[in-house]
N, C-alpha and C. Protein backbone atom coordinates (compact mmCIF):
# COMPACT_ATOMS: atom_id res chain seq x y z
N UNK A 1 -23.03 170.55 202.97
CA UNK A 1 -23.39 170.07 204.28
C UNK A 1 -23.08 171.17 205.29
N UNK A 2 -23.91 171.41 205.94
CA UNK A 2 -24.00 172.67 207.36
C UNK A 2 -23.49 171.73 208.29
N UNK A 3 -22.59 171.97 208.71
CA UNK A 3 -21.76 171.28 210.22
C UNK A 3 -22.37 172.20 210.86
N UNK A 4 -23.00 171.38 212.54
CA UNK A 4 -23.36 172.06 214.04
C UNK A 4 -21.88 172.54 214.76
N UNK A 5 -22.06 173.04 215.67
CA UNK A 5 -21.04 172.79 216.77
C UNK A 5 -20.22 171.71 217.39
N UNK A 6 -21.38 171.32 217.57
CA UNK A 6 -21.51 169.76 218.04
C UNK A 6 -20.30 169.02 216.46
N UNK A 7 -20.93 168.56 215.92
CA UNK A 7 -20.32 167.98 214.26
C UNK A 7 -18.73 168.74 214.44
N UNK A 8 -18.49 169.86 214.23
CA UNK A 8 -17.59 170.19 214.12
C UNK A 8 -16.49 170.00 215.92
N UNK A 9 -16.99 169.78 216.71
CA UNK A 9 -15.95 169.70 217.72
C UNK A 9 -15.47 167.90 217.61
N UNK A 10 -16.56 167.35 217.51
CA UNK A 10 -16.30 165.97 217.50
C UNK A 10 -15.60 165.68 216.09
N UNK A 11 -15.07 166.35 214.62
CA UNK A 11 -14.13 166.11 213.89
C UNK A 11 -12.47 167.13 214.39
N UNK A 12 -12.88 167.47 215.09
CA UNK A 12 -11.71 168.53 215.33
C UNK A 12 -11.09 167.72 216.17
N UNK A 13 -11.67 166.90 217.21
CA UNK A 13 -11.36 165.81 217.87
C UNK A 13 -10.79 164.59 217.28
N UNK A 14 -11.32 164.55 216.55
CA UNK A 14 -10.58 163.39 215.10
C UNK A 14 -9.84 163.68 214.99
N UNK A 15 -9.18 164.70 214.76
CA UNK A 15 -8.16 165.19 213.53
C UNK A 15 -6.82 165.73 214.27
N UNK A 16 -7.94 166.10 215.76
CA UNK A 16 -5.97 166.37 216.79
C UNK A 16 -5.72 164.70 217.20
N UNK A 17 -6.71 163.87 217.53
CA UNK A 17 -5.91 162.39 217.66
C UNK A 17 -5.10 161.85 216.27
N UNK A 18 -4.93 162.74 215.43
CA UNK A 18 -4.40 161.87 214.40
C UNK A 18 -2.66 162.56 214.54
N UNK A 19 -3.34 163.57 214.28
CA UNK A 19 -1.84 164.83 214.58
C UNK A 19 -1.22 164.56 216.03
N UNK A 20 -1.83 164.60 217.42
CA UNK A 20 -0.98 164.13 218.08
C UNK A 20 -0.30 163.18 217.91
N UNK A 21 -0.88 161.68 217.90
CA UNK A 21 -0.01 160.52 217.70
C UNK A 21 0.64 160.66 216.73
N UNK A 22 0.59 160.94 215.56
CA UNK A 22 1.29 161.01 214.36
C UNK A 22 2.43 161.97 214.29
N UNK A 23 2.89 163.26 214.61
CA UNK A 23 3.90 164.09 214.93
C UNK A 23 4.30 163.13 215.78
N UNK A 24 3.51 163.16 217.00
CA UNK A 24 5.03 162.59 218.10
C UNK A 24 5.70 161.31 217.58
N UNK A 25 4.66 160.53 217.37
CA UNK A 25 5.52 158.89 216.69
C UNK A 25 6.44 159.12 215.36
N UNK A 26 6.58 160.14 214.54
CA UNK A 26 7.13 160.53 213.31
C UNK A 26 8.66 161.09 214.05
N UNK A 27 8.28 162.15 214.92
CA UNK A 27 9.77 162.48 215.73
C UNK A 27 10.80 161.31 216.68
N UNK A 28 9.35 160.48 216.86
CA UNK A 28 10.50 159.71 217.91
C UNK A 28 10.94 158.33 216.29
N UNK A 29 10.33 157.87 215.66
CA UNK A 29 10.53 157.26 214.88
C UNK A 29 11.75 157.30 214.03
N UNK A 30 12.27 158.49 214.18
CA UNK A 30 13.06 159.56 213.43
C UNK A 30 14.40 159.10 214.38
N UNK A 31 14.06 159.60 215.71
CA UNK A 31 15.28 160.02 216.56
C UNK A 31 15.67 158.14 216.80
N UNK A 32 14.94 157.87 217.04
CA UNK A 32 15.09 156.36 216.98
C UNK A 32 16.21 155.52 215.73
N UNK A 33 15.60 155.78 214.48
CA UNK A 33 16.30 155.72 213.37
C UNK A 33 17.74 156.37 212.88
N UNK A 34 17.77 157.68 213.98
CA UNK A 34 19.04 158.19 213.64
C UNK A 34 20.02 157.73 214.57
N UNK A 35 20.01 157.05 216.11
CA UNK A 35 20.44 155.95 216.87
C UNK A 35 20.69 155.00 215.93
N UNK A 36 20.13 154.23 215.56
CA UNK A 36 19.74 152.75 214.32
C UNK A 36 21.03 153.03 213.52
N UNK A 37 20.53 154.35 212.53
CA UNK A 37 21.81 153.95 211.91
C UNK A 37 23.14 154.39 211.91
N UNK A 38 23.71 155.03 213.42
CA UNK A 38 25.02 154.88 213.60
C UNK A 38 25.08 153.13 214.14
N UNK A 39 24.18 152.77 215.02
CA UNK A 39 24.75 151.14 215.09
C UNK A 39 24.83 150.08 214.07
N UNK A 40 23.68 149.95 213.22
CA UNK A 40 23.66 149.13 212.47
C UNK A 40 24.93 149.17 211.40
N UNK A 41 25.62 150.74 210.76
CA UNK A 41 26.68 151.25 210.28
C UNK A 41 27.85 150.34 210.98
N UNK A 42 27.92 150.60 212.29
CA UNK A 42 28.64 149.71 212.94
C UNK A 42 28.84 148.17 213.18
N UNK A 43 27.60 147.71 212.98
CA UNK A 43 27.14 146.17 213.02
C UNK A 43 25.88 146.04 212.80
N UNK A 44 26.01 146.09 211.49
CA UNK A 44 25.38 145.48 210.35
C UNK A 44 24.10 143.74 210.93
N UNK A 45 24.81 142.84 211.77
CA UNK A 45 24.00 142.48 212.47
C UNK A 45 22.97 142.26 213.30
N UNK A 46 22.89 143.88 213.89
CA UNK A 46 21.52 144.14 214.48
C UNK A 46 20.64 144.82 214.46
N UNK A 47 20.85 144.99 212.83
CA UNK A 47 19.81 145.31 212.04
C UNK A 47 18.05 144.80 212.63
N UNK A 48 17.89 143.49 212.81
CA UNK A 48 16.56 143.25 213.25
C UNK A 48 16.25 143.97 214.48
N UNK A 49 16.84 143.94 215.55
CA UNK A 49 16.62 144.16 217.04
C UNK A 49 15.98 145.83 217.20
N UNK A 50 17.71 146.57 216.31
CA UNK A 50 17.53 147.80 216.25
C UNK A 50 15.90 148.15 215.11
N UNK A 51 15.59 147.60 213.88
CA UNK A 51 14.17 147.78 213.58
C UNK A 51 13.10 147.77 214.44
N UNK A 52 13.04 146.49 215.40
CA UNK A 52 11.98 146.57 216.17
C UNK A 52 11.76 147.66 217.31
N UNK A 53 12.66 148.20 217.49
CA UNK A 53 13.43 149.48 218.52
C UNK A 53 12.65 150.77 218.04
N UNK A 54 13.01 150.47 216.73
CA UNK A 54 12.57 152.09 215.99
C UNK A 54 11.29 151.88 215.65
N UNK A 55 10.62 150.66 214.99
CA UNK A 55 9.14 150.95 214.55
C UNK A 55 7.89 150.67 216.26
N UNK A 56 8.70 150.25 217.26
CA UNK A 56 7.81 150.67 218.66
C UNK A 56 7.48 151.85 218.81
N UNK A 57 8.04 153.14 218.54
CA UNK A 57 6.97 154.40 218.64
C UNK A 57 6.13 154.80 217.72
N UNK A 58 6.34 154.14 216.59
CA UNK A 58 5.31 154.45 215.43
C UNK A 58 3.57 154.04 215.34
N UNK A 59 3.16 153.05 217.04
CA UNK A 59 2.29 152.59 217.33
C UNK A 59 1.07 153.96 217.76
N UNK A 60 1.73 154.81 218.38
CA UNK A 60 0.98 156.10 218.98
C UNK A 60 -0.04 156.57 217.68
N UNK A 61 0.88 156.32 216.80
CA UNK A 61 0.03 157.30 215.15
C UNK A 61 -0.90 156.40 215.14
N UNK A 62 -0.85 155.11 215.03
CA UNK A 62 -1.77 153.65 214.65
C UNK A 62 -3.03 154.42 215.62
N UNK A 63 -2.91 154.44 217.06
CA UNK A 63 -3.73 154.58 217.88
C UNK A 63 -4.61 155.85 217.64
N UNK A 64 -3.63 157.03 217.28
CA UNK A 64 -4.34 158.15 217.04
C UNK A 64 -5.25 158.09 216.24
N UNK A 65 -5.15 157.40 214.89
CA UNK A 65 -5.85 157.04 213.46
C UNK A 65 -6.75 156.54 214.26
N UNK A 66 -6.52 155.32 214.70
CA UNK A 66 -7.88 154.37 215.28
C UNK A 66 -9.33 154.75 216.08
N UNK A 67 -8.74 155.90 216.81
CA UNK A 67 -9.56 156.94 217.57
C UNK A 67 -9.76 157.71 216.46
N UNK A 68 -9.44 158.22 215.76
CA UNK A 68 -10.30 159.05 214.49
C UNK A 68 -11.35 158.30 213.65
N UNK A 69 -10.64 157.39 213.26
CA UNK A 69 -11.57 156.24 212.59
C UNK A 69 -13.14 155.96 213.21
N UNK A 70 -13.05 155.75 214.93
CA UNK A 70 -13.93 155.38 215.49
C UNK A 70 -15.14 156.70 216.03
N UNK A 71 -14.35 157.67 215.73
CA UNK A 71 -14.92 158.89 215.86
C UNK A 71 -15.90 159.47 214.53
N UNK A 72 -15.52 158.75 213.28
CA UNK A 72 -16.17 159.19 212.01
C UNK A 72 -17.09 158.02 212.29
N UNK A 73 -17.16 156.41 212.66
CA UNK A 73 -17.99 155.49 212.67
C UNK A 73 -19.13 156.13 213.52
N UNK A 74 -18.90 156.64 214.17
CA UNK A 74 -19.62 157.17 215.50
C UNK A 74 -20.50 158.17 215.43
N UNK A 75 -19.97 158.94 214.55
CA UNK A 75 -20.79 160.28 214.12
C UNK A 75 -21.63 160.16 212.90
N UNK A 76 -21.52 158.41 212.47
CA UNK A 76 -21.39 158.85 210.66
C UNK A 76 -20.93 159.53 209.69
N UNK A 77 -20.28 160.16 209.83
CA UNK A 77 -19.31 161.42 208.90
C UNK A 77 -18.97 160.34 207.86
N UNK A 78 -18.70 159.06 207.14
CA UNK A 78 -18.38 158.42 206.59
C UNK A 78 -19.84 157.93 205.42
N UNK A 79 -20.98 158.34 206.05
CA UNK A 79 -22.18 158.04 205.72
C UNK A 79 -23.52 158.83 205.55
N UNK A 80 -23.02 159.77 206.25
CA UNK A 80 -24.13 161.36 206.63
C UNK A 80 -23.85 161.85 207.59
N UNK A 81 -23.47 162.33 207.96
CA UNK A 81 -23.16 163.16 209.45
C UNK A 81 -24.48 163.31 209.99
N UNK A 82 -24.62 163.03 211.67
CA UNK A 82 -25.63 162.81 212.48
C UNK A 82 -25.34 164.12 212.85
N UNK A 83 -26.77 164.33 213.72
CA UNK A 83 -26.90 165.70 214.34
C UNK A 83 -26.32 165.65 215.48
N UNK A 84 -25.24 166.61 215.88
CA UNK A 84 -24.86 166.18 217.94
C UNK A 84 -25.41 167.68 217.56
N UNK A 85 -25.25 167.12 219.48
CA UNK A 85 -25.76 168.40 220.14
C UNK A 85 -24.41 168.95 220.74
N UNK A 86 -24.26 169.99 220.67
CA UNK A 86 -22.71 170.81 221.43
C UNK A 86 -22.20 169.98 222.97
N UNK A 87 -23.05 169.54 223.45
CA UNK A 87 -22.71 168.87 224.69
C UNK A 87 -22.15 167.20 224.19
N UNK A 88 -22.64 166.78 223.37
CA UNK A 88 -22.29 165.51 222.78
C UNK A 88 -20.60 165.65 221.62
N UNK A 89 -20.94 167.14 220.60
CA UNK A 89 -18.95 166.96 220.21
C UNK A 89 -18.48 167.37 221.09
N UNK A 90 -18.60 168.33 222.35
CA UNK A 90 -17.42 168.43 223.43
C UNK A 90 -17.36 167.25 224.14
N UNK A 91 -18.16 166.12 224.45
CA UNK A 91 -17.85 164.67 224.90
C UNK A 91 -16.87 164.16 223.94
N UNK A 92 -16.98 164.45 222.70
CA UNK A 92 -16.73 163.04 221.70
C UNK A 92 -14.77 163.76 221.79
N UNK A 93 -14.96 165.01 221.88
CA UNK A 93 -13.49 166.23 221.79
C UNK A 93 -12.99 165.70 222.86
N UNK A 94 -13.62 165.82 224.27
CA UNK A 94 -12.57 165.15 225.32
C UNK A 94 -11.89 164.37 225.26
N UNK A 95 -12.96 163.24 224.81
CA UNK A 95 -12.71 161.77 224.86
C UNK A 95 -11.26 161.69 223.56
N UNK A 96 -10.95 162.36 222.73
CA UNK A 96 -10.17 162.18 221.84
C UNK A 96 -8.65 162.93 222.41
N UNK A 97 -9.13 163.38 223.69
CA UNK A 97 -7.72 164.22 224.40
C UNK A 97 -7.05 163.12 224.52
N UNK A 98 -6.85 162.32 225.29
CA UNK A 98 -6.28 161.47 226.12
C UNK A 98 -5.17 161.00 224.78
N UNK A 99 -5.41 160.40 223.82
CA UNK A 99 -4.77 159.76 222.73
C UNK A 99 -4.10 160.86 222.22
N UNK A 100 -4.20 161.89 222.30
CA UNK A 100 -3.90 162.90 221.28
C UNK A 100 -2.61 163.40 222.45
N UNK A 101 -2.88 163.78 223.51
CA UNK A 101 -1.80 164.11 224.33
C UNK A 101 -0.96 163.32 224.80
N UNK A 102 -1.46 161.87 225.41
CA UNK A 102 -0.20 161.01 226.21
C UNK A 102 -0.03 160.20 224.99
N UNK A 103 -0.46 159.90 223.96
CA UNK A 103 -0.62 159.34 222.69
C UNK A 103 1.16 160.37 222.19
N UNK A 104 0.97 161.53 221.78
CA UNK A 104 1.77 161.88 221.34
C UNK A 104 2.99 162.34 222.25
N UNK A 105 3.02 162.93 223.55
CA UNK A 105 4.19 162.88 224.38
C UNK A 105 4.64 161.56 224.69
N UNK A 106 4.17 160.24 224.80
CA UNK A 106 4.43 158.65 225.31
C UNK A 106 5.11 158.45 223.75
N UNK A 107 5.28 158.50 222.58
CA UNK A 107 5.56 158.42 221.45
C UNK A 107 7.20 159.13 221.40
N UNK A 108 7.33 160.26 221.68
CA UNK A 108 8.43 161.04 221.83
C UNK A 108 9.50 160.23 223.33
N UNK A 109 8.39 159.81 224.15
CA UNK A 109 9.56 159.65 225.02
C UNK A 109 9.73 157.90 224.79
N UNK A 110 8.92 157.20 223.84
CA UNK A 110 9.49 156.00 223.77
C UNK A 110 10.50 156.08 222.72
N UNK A 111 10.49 157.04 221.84
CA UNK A 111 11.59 157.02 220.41
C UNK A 111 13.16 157.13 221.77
N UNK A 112 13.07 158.07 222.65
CA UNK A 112 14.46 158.51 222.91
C UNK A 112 14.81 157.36 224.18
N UNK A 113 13.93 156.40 224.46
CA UNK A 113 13.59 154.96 224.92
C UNK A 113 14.58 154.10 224.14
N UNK A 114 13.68 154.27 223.34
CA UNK A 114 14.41 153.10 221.62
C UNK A 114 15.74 153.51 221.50
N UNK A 115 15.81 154.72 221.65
CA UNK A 115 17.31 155.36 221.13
C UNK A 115 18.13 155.04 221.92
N UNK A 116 18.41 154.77 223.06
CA UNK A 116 19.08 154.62 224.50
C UNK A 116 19.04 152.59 224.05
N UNK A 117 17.72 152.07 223.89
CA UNK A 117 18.10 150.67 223.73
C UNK A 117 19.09 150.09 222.83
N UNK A 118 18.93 151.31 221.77
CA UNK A 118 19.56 150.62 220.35
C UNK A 118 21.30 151.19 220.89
N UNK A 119 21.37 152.31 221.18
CA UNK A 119 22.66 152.59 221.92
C UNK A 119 23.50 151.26 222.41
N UNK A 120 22.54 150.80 223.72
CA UNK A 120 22.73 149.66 224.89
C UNK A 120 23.28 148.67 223.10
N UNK A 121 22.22 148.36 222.49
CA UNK A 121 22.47 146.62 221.63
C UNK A 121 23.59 146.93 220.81
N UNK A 122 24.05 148.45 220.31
CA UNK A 122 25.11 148.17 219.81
C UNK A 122 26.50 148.09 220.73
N UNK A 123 26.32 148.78 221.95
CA UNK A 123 27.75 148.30 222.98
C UNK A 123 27.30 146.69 223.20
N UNK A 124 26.30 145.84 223.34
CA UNK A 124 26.32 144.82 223.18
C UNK A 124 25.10 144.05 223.02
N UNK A 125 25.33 143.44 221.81
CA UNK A 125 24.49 142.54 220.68
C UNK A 125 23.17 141.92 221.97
N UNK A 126 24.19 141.14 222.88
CA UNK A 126 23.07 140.03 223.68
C UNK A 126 22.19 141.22 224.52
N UNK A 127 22.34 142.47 224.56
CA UNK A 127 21.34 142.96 225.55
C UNK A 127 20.21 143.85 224.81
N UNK A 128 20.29 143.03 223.64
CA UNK A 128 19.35 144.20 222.46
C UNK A 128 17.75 143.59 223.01
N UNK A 129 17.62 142.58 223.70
CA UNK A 129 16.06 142.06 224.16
C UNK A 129 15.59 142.82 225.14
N UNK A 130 16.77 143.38 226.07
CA UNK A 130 16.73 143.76 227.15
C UNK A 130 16.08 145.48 227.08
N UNK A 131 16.64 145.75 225.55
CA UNK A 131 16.36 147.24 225.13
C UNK A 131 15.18 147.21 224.77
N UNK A 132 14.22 146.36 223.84
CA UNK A 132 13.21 146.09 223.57
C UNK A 132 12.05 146.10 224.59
N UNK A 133 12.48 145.40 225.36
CA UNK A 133 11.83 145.63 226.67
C UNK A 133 11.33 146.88 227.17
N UNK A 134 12.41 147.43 227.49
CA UNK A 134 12.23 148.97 228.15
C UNK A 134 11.32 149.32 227.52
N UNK A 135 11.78 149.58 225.93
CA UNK A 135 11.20 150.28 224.87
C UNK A 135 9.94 149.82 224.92
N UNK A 136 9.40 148.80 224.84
CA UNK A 136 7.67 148.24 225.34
C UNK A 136 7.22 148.77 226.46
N UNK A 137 8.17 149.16 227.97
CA UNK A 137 6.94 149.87 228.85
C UNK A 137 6.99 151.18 228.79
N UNK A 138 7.09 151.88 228.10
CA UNK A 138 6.59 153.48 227.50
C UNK A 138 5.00 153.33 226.76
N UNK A 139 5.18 151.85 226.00
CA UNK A 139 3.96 151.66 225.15
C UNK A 139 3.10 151.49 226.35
N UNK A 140 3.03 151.24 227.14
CA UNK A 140 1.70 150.72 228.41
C UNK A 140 1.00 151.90 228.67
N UNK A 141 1.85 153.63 228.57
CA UNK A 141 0.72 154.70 228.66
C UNK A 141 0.86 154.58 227.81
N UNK A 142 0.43 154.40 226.29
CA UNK A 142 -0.02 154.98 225.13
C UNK A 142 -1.25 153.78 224.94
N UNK A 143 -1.37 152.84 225.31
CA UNK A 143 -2.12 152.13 225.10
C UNK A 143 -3.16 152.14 226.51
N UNK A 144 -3.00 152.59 227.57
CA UNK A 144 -4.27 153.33 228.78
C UNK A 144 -4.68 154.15 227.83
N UNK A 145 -3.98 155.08 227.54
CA UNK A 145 -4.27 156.09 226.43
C UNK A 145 -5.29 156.30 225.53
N UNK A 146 -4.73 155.13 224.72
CA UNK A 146 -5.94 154.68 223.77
C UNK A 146 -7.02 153.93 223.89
N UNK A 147 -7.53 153.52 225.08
CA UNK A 147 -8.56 152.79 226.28
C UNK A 147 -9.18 153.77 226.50
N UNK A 148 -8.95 154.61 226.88
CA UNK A 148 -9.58 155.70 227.53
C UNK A 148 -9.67 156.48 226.63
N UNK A 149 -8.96 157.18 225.42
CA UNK A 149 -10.18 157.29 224.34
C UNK A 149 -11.26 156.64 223.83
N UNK A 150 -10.91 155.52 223.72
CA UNK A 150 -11.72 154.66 223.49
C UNK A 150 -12.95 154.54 223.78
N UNK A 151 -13.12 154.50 224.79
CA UNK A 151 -14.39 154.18 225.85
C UNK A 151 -15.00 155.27 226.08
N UNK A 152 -14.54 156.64 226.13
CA UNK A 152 -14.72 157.71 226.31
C UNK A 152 -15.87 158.37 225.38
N UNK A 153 -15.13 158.25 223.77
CA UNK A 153 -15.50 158.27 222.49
C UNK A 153 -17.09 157.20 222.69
N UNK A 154 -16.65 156.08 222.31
CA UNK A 154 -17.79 154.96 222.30
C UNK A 154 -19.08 155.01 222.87
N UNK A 155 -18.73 155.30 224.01
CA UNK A 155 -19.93 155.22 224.70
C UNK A 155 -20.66 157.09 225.49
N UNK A 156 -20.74 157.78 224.30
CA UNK A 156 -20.82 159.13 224.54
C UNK A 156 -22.16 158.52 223.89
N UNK A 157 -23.19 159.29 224.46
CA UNK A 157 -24.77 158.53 223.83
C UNK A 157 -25.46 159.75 223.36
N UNK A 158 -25.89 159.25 221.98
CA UNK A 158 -26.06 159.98 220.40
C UNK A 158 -27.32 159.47 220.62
């Protein structure tokens, strides 16, 4: 198969939304988990709270994938690769910025989010909802984020 310009910017676009979200949610997932388990070590009881703490940045990768996914539906690459025109993969490439950059910096700064909550629930158990919380509005840019790939991607006209 001869990839265009076009073909090839709109998988290159795929493939940094996967790598952005996915590095950053892997680091913060990480730093998150290494918070987790000095508390849970400590109290063994908040084990659940502190999980939900740590698998909240792992959503960015979900999103990144999802924008790749919708980027191969889009192009057909799953079925035959369609012809773009260079003006159509630098649309489909933009449109895959947004997820790939606040996708993967919103990922990093919700892990050290999580890390600070799970901190808070192990000085005390009852304010582990309160950490959760926080830790959910970091997710609100990653999910504009992934809207605006979204739409971006979608409606680029092939």
């Amino acid at each position: 198969m001869n990839l265009a310009w076009g073909q090839i910017l709109a998988l290159v676009g795929a493939g940094l939304s996967v790598l952005g979200g996915g590095l950053g949610s892997a680091k913060a997932v990480r730093t998150a988990g290494q918070a987790g388990a000095g508390v849970v070590s400590e109290n063994p009881d908040t084990f659940g709270q502190v999980l939900v703490m740590q698998l909240l940045p792992g959503t960015q990768g979900v999103y990144g994938f999802l924008i790749a996914f919708i980027v191969l539906i889009k192009t057909g690459f799953l079925g035959g690769m369609i012809d773009l025109s260079l003006t159509q993969g630098l649309q489909i490439f933009l449109g895959c910025l947004p997820i790939t950059i606040v996708g993967g910096l919103s990922a990093v700064y919700q892990g050290q989010m999580a890390a600070a909550g799970i901190t808070m629930t192990g000085r005390n158990p009852e304010l582990g909802g309160r950490g959760i919380t926080m830790t959910v509005m970091v997710e609100t840019y990653a999910v504009l984020a992934f809207l605006a790939s979204f739409l971006l991607v979608w409606f680029v006209a092939l």
